[in-house]
Protein backbone atom coordinates (compact mmCIF):
# COMPACT_ATOMS: atom_id res chain seq x y z
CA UNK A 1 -8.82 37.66 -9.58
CA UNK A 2 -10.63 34.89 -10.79
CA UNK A 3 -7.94 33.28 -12.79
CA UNK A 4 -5.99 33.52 -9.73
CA UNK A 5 -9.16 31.60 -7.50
CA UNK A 6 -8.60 28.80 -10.66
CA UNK A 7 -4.97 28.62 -10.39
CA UNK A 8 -4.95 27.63 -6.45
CA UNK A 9 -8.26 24.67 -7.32
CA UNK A 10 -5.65 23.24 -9.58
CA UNK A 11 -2.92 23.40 -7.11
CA UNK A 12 -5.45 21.81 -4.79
CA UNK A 13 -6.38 18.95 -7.28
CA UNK A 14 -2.54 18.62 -7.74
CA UNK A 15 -1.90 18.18 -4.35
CA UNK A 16 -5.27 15.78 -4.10
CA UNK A 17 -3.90 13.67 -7.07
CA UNK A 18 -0.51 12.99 -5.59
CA UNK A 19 -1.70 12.47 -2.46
CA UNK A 20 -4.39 9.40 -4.01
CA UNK A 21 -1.30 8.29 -5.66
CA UNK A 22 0.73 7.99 -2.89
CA UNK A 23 -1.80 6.03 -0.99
CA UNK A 24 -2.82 3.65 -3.31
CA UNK A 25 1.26 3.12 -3.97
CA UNK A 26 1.77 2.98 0.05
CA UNK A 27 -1.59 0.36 -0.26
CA UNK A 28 -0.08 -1.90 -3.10
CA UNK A 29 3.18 -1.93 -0.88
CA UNK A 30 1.33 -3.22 2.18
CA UNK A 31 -0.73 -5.57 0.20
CA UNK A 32 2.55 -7.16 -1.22
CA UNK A 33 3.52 -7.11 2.43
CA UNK A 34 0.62 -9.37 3.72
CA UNK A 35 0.42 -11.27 0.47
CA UNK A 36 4.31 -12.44 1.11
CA UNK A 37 3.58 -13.17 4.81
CA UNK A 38 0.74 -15.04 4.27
CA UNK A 39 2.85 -17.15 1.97
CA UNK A 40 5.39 -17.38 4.83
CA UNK A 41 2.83 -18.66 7.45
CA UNK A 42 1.70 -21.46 5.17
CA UNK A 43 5.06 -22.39 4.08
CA UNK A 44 5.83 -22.98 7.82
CA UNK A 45 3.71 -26.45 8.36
CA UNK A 46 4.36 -27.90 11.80
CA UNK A 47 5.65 -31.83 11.21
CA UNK A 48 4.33 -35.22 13.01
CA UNK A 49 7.23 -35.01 15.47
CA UNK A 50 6.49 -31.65 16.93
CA UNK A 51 9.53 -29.66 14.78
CA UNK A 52 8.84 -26.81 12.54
CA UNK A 53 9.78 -26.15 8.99
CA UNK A 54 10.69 -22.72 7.87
C-alpha cells in the first residue's frame, strides 16, 4: 500500500511540474507579447504636422 501512496505523490509532482512549466512558457509568451508592443507604441511617434508614423 505504501508504495502505491508514493506512486500517486509522484504523479502529483508530475502533474505540478508540467503545470509550472506550462505557465512560465505561457508567461515568457506574454512577456514577448508586451515587450513587441511596447516596441510598436514607441515606434509610432506622432510628427509636427499632426500625421502619424507606423
Amino acid at each position: 500500500m505504501e508504495g502505491y501512496i508514493k506512486n500517486i505523490e509522484l504523479q502529483f509532482l508530475v502533474i505540478n511540474y508540467i503545470g509550472l512549466q506550462e505557465k512560465y512558457e505561457r508567461k515568457k509568451h506574454c512577456d514577448k507579447i508586451q515587450s513587441n508592443s511596447s516596441l510598436t507604441i514607441k515606434r509610432t511617434s506622432n510628427h509636427k504636422d499632426g500625421t502619424k508614423s507606423a
